[in-house]
PDB file of N, CA and C in Angstrom:
ATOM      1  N   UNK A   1      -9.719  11.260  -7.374  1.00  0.00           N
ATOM      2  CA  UNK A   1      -8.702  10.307  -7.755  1.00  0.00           C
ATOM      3  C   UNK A   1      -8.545  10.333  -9.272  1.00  0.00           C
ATOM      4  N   UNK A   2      -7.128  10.069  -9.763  1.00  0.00           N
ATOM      5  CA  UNK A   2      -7.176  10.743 -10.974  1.00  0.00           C
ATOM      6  C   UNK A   2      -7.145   9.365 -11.661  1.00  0.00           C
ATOM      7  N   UNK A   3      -7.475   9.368 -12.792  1.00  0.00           N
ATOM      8  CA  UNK A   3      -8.346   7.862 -13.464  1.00  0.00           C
ATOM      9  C   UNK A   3      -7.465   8.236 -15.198  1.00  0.00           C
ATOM     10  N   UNK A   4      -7.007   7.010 -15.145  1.00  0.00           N
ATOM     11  CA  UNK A   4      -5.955   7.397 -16.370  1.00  0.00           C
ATOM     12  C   UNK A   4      -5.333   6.017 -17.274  1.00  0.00           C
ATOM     13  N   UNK A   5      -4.318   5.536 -16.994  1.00  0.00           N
ATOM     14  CA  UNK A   5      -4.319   4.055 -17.911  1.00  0.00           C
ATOM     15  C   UNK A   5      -4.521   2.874 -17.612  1.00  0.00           C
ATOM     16  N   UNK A   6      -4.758   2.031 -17.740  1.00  0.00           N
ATOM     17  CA  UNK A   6      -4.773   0.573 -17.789  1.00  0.00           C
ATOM     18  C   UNK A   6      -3.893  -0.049 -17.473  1.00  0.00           C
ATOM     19  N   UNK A   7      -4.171  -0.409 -16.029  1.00  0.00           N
ATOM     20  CA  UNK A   7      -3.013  -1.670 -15.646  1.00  0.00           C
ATOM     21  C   UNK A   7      -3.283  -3.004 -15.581  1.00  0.00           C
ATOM     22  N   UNK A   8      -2.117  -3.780 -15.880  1.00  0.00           N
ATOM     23  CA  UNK A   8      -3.105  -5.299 -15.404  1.00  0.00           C
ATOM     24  C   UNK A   8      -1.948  -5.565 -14.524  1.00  0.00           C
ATOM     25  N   UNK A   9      -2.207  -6.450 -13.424  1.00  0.00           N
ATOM     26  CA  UNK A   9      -1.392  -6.903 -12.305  1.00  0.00           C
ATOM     27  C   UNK A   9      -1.452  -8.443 -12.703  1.00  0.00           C
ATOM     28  N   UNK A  10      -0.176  -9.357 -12.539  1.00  0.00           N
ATOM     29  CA  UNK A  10       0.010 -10.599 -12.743  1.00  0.00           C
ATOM     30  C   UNK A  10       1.150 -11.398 -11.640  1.00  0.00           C
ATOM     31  N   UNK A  11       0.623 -12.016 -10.984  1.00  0.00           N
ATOM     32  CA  UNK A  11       0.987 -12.670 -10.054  1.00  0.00           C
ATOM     33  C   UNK A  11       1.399 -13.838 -10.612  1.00  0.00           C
ATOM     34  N   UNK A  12       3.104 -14.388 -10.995  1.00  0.00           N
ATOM     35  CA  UNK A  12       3.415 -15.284 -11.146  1.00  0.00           C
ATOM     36  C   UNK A  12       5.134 -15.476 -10.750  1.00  0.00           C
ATOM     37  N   UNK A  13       5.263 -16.968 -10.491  1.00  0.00           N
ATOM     38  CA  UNK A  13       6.937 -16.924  -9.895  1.00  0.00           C
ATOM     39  C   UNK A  13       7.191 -16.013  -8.949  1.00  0.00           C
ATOM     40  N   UNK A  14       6.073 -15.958  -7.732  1.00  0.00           N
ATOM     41  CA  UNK A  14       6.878 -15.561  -6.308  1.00  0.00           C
ATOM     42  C   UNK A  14       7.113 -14.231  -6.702  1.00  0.00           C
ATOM     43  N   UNK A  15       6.442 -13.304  -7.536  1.00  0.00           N
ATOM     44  CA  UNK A  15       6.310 -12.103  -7.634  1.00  0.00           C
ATOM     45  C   UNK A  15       5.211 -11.646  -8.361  1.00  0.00           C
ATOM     46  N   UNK A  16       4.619 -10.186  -8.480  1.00  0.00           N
ATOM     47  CA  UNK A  16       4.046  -9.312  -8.458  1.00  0.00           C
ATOM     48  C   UNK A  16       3.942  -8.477  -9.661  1.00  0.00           C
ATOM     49  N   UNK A  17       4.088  -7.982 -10.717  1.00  0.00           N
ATOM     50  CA  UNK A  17       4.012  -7.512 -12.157  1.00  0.00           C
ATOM     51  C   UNK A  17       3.440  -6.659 -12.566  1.00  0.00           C
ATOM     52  N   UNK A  18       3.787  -5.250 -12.446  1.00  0.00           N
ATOM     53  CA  UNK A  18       2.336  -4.207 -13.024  1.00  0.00           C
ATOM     54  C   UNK A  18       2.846  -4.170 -14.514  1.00  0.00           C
ATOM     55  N   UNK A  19       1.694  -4.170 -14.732  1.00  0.00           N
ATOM     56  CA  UNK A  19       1.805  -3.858 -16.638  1.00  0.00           C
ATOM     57  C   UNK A  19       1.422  -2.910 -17.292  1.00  0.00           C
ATOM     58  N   UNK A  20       1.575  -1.737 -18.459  1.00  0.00           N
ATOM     59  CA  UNK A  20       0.735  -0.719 -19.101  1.00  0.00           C
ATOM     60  C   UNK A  20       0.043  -1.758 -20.048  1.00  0.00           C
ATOM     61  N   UNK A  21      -1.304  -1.853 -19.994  1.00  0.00           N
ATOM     62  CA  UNK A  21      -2.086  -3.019 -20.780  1.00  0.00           C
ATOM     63  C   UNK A  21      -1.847  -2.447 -22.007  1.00  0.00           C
ATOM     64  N   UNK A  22      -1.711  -0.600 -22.436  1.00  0.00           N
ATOM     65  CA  UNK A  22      -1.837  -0.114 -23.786  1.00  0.00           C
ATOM     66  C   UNK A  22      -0.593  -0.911 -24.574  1.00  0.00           C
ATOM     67  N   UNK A  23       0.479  -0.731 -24.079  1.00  0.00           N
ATOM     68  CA  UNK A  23       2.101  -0.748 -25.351  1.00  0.00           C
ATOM     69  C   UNK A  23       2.485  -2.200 -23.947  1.00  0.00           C
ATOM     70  N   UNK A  24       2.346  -2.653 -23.146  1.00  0.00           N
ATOM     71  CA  UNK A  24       3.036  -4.087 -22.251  1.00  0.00           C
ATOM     72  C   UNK A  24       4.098  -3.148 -21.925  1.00  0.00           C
ATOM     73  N   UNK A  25       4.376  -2.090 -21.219  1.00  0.00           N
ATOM     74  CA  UNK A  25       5.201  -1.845 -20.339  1.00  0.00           C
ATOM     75  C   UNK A  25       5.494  -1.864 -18.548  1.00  0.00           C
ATOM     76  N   UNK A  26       6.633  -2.740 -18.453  1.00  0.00           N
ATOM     77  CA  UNK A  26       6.448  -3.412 -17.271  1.00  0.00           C
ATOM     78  C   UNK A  26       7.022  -2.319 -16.345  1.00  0.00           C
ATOM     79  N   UNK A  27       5.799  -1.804 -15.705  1.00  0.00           N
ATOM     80  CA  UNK A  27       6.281  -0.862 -14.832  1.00  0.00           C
ATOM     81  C   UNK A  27       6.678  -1.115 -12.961  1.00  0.00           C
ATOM     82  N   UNK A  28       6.915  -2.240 -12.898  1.00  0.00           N
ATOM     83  CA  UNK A  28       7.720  -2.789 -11.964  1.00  0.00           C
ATOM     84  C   UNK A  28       7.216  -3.915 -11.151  1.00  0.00           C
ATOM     85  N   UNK A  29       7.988  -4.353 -10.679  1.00  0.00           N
ATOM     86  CA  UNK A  29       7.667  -6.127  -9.748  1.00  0.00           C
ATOM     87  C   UNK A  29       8.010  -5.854  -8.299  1.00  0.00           C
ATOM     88  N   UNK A  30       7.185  -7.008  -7.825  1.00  0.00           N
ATOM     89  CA  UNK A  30       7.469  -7.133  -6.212  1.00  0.00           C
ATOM     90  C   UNK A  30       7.519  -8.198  -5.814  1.00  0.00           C
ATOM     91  N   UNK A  31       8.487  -8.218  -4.884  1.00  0.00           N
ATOM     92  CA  UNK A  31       8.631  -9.911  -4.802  1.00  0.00           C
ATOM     93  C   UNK A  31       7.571  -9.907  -3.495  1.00  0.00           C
ATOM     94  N   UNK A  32       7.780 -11.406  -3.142  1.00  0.00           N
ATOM     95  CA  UNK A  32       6.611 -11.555  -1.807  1.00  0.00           C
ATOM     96  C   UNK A  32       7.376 -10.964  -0.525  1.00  0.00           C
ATOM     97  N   UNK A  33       8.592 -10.709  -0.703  1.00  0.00           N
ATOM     98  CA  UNK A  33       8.715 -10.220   0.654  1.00  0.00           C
ATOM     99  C   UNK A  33       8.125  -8.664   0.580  1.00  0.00           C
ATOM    100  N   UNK A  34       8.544  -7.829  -0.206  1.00  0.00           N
ATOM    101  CA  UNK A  34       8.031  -6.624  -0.249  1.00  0.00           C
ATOM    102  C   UNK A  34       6.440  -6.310   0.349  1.00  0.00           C
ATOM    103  N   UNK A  35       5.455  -7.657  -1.110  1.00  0.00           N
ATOM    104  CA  UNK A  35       4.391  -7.505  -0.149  1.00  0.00           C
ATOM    105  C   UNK A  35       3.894  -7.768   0.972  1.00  0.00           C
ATOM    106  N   UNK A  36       4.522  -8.673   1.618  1.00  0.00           N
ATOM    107  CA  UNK A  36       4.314  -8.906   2.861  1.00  0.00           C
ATOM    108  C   UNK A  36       4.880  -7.754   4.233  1.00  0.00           C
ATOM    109  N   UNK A  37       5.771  -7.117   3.241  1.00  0.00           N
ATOM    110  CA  UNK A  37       5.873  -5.920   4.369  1.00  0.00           C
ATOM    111  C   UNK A  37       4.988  -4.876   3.941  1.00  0.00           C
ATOM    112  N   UNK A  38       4.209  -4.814   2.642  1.00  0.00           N
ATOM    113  CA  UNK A  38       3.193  -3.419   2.660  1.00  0.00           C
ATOM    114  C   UNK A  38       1.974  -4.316   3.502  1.00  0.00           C
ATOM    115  N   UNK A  39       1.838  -5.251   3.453  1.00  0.00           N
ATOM    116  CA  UNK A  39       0.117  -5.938   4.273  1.00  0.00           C
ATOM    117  C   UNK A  39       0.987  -5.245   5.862  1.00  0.00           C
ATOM    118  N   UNK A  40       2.605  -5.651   6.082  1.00  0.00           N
ATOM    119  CA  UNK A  40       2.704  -5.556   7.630  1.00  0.00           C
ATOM    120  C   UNK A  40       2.462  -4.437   8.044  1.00  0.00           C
ATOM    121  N   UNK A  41       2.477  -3.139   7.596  1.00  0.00           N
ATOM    122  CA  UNK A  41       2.721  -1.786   7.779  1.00  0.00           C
ATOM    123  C   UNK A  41       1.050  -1.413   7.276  1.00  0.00           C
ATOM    124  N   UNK A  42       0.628  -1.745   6.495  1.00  0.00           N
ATOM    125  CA  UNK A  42      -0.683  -1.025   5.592  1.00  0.00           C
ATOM    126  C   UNK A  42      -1.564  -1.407   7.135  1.00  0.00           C
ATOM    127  N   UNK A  43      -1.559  -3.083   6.911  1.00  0.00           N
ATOM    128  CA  UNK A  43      -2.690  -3.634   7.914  1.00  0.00           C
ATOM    129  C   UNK A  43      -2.176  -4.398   9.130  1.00  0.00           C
ATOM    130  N   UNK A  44      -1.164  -3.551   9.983  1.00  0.00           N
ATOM    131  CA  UNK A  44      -0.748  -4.378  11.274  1.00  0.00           C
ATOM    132  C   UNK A  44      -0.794  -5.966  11.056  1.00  0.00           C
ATOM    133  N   UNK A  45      -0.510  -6.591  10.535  1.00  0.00           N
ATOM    134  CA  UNK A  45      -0.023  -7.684  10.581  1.00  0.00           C
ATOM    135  C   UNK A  45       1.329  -8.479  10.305  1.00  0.00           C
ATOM    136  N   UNK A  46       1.668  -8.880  11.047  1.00  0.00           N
ATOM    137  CA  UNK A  46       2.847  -9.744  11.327  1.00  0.00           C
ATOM    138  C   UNK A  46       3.130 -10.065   9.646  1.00  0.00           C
ATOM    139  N   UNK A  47       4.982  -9.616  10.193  1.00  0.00           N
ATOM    140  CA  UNK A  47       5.563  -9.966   8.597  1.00  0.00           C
ATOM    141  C   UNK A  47       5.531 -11.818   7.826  1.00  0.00           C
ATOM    142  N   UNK A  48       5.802 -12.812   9.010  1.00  0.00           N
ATOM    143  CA  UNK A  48       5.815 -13.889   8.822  1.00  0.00           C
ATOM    144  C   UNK A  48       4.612 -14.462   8.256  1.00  0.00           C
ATOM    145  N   UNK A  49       3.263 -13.647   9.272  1.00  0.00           N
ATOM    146  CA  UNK A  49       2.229 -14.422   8.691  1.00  0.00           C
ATOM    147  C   UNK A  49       1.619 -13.871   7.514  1.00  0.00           C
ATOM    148  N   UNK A  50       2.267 -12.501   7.038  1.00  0.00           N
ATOM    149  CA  UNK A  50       1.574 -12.080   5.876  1.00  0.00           C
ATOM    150  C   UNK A  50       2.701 -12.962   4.211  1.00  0.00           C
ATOM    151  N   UNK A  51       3.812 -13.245   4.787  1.00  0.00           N
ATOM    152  CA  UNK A  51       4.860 -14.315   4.182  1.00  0.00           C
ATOM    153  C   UNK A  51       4.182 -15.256   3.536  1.00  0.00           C
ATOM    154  N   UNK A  52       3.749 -15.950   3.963  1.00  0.00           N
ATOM    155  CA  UNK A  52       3.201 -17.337   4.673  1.00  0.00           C
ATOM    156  C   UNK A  52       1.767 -17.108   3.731  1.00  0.00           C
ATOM    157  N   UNK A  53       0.798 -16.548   4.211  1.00  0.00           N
ATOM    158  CA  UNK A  53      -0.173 -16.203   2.997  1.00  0.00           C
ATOM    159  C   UNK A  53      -0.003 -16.305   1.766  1.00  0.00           C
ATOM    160  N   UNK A  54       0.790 -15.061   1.263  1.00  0.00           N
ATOM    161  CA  UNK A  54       1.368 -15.086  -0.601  1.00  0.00           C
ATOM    162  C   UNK A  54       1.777 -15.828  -0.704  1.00  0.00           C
ATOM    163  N   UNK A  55       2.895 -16.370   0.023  1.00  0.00           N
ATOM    164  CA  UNK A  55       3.027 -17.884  -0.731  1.00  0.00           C
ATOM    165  C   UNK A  55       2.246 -18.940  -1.074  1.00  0.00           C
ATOM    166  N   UNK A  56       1.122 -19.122  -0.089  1.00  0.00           N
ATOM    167  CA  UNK A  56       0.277 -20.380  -0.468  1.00  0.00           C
ATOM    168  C   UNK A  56      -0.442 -19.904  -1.467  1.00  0.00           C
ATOM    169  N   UNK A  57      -1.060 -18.202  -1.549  1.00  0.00           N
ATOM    170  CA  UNK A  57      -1.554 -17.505  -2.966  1.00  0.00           C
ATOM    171  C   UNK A  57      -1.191 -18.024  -4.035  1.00  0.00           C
ATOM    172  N   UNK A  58       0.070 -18.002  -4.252  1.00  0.00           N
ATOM    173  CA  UNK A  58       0.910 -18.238  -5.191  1.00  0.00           C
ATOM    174  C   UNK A  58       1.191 -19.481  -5.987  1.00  0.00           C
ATOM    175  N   UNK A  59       1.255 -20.307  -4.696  1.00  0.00           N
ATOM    176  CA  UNK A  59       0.549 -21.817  -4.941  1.00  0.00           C
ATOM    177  C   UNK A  59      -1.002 -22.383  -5.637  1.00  0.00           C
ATOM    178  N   UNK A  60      -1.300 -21.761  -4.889  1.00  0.00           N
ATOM    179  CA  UNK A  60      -2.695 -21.640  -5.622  1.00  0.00           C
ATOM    180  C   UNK A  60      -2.941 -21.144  -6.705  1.00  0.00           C
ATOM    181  N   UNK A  61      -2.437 -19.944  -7.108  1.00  0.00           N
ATOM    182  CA  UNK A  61      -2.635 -19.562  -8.595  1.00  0.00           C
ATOM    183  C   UNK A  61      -1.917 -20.087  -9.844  1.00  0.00           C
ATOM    184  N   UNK A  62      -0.979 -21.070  -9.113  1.00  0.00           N
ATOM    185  CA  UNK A  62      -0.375 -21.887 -10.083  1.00  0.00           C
ATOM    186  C   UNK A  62      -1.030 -22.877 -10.179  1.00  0.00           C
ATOM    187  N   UNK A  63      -1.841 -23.339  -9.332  1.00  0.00           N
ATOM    188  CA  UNK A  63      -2.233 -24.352  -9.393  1.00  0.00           C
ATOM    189  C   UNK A  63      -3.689 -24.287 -10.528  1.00  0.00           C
ATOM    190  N   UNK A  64      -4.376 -23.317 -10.058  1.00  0.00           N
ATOM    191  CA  UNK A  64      -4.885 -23.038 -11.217  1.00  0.00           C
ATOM    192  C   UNK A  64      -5.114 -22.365 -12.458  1.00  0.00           C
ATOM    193  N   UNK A  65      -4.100 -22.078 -12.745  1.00  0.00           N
ATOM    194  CA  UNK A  65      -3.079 -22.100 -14.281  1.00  0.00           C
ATOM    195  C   UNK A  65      -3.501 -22.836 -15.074  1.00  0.00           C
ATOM    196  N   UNK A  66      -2.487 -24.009 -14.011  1.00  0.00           N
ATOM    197  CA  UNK A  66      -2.309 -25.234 -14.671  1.00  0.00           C
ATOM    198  C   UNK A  66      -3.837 -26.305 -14.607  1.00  0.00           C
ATOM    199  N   UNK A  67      -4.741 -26.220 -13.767  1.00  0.00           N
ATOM    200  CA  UNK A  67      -5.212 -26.862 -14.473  1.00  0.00           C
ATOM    201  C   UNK A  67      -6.254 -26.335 -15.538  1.00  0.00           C
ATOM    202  N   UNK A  68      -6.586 -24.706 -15.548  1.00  0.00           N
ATOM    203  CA  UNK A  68      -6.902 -24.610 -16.900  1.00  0.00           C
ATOM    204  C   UNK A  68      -6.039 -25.198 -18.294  1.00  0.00           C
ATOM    205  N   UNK A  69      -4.355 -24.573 -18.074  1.00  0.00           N
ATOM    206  CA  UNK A  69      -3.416 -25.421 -18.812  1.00  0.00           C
ATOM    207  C   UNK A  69      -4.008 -26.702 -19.263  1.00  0.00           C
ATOM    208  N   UNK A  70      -3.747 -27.740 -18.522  1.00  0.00           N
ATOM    209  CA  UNK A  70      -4.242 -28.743 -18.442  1.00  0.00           C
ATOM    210  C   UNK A  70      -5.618 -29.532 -18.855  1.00  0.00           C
ATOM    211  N   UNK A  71      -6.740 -28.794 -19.054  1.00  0.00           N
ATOM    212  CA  UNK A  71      -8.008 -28.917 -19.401  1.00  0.00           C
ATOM    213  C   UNK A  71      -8.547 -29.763 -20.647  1.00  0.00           C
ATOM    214  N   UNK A  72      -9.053 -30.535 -20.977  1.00  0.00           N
ATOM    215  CA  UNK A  72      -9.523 -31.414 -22.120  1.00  0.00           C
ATOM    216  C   UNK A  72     -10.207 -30.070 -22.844  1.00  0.00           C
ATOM    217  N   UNK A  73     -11.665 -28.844 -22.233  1.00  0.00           N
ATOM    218  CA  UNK A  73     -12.128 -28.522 -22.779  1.00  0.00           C
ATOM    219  C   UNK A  73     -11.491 -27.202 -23.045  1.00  0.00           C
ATOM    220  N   UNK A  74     -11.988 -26.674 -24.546  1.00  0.00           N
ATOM    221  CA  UNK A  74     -11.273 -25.146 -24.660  1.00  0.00           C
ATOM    222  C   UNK A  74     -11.703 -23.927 -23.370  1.00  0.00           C
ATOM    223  N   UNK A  75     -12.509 -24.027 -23.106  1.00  0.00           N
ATOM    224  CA  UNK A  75     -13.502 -23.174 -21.643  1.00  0.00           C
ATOM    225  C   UNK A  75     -13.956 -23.667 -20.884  1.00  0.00           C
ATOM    226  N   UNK A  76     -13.186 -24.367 -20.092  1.00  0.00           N
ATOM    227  CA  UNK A  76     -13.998 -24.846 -18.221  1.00  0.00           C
ATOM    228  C   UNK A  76     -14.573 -24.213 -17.594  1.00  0.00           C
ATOM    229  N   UNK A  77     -15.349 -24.266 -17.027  1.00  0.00           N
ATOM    230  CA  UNK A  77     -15.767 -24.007 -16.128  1.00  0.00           C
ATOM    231  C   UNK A  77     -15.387 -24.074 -14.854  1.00  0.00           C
ATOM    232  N   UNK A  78     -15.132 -22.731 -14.178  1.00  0.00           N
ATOM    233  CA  UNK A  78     -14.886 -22.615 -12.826  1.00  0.00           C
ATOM    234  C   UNK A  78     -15.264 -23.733 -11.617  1.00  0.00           C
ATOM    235  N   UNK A  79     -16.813 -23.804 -11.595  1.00  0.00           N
ATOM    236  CA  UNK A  79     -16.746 -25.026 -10.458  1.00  0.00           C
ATOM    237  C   UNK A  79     -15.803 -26.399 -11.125  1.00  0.00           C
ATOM    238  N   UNK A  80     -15.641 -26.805 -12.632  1.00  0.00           N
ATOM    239  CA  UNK A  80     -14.825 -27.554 -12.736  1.00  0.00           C
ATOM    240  C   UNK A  80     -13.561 -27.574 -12.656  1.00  0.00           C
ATOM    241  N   UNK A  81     -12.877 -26.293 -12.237  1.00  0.00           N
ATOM    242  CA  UNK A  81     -11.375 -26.351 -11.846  1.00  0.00           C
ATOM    243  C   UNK A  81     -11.684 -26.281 -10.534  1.00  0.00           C
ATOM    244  N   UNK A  82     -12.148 -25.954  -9.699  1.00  0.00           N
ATOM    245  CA  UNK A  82     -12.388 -25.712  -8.127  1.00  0.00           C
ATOM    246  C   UNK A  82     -12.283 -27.075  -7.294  1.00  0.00           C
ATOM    247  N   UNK A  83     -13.200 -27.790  -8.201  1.00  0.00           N
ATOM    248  CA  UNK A  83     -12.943 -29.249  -8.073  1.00  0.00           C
ATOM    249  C   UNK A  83     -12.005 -29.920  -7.848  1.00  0.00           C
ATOM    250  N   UNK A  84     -11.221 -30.136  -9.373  1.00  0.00           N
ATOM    251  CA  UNK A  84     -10.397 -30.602  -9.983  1.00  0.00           C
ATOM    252  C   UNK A  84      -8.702 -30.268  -8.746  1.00  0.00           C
ATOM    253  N   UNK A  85      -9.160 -28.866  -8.514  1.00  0.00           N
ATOM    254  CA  UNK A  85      -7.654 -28.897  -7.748  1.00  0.00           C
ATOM    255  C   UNK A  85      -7.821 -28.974  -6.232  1.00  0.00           C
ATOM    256  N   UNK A  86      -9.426 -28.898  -5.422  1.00  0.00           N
ATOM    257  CA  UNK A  86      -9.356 -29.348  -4.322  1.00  0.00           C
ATOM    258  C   UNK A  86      -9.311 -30.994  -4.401  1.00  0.00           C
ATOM    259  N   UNK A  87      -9.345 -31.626  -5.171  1.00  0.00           N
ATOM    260  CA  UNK A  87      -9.544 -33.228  -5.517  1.00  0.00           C
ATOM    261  C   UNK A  87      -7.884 -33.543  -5.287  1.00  0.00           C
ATOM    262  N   UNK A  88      -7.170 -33.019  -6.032  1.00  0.00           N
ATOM    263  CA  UNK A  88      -6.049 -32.911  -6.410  1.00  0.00           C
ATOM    264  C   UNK A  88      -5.190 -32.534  -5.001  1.00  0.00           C
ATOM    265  N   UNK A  89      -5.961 -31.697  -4.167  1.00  0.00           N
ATOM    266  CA  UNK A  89      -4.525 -31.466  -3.041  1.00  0.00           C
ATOM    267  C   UNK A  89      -5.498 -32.466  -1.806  1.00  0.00           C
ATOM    268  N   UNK A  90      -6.740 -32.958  -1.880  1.00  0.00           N
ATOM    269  CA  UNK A  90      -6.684 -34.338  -1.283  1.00  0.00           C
ATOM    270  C   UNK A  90      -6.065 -35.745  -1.450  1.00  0.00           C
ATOM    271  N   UNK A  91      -5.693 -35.971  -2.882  1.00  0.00           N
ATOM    272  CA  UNK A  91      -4.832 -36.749  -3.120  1.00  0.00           C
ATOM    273  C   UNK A  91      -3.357 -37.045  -2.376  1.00  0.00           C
ATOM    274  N   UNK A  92      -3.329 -35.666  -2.518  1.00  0.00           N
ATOM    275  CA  UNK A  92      -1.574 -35.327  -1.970  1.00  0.00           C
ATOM    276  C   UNK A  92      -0.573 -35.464  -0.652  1.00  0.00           C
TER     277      UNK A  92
END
């Protein structure tokens, strides 16, 4: 396998983001339907329920964004956002 530049992948706004980490060149997006048809085809699973997944992903990674966003301290700690946003969708 040939081993060569640096990507970073960023999951935000209901899509998908590859990046060249060297110069930030955005070498293309996917929305959630796309991925939900590579999980349907890659790994036999149903297009709806692989839908249905990324989205709540997505939810979730906004969710904790924001509450690092959100944070009193400059570096939280993980079990303290884990918390913070299962606390948070018991509220809800």
């Amino acid at each position: 396998m040939k081993m060569g530049r640096s990507i970073k992948l960023v999951i935000e706004e209901g899509k998908l983001t590859v990046t060249h980490c060297e110069d930030g060149t955005n070498l293309g997006e996917f929305t959630i339907d796309e991925l939900a048809e590579l999980i349907e085809f890659r790994y036999a699973t149903p297009w709806n329920k692989s839908k249905d997944i990324l989205e709540k992903l997505v939810l979730i990674l906004g969710d904790i964004k924001n509450a690092y966003e959100r944070s009193d301290e400059p570096y939280p700690k993980k079990e303290k956002i884990l918390k913070e946003i299962k606390i948070r969708l018991q509220k809800q």
